[in-house]
Protein backbone atom coordinates (compact mmCIF):
# COMPACT_ATOMS: atom_id res chain seq x y z
CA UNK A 1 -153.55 37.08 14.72
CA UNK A 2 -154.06 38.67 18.18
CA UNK A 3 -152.47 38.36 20.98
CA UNK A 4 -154.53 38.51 24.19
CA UNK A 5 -152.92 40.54 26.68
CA UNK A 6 -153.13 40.95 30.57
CA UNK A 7 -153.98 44.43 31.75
CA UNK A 8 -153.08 47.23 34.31
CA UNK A 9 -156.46 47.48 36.50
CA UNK A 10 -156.69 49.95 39.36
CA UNK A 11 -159.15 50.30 42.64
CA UNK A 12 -161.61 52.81 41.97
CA UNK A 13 -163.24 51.92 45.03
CA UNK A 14 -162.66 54.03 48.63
CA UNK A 15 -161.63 51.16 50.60
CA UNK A 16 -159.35 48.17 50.40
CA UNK A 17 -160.72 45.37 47.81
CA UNK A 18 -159.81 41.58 47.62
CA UNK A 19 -160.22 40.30 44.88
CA UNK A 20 -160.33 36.57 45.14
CA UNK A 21 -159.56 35.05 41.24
CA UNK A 22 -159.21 31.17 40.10
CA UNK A 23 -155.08 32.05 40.12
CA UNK A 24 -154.67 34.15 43.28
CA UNK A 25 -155.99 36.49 45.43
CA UNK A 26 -155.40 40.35 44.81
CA UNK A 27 -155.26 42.59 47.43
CA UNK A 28 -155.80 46.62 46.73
CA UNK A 29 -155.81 49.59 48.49
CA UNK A 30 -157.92 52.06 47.23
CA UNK A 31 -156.91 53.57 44.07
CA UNK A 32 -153.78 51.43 43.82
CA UNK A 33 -152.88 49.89 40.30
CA UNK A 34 -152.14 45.83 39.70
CA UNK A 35 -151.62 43.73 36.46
CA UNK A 36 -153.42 40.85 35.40
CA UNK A 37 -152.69 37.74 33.30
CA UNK A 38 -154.70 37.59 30.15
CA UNK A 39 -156.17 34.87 31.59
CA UNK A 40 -157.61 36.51 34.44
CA UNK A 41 -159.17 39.48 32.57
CA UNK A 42 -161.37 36.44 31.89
CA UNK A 43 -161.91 35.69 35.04
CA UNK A 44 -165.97 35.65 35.84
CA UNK A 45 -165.08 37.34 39.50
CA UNK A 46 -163.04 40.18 37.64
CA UNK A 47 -165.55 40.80 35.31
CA UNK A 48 -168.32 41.40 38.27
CA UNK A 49 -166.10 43.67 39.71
CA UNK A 50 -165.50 45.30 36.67
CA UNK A 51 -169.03 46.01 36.76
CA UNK A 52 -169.93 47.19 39.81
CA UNK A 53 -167.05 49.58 39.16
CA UNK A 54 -164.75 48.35 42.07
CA UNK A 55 -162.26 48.28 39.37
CA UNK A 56 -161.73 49.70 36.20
CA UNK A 57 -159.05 48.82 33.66
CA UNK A 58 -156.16 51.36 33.25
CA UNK A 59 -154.54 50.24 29.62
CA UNK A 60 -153.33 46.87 28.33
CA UNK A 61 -150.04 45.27 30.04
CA UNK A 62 -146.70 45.72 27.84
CA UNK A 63 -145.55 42.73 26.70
CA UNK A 64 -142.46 43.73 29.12
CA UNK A 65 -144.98 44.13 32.17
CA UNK A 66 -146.33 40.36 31.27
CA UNK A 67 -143.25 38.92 31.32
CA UNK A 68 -141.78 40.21 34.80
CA UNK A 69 -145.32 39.13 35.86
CA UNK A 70 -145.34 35.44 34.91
CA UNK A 71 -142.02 35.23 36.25
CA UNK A 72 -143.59 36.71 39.77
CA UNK A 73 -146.62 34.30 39.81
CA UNK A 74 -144.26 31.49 39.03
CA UNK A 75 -141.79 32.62 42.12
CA UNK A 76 -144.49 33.20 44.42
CA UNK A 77 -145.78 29.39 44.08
């Protein structure tokens, strides 16, 4: 079976970006990196980013990456 991952997504754009998903709101500078949940690379406002090429995904998130994540999002509510 797979497992669905998160992912490392970066700003591609020349300006800041907010993104604002169902989870949170992710703030970029241009060209800076950020991981995602694998629930929010399904996120419908990711996607549209994704294709106007605001963003573009870098690789998949380690499974090490994921976890220091989750704990983050849970701290941060």
């Amino acid at each position: 079976m797979n497992i669905r991952r998160g992912m490392l997504i970066k700003n591609v754009a020349e300006r800041p970006l907010s993104i604002r998903l169902r989870t949170r709101v992710i703030k970029m500078v241009a060209e800076e990196e950020v991981l995602i949940t694998s629930e929010e690379v399904r996120d419908s406002v990711l996607r549209e980013n994704l294709q106007i090429r605001t963003i573009a995904i870098v690789r998949p998130s380690t499974e090490e990456e994921e976890d220091a994540l989750a704990r983050e999002i849970a701290g941060s509510h």
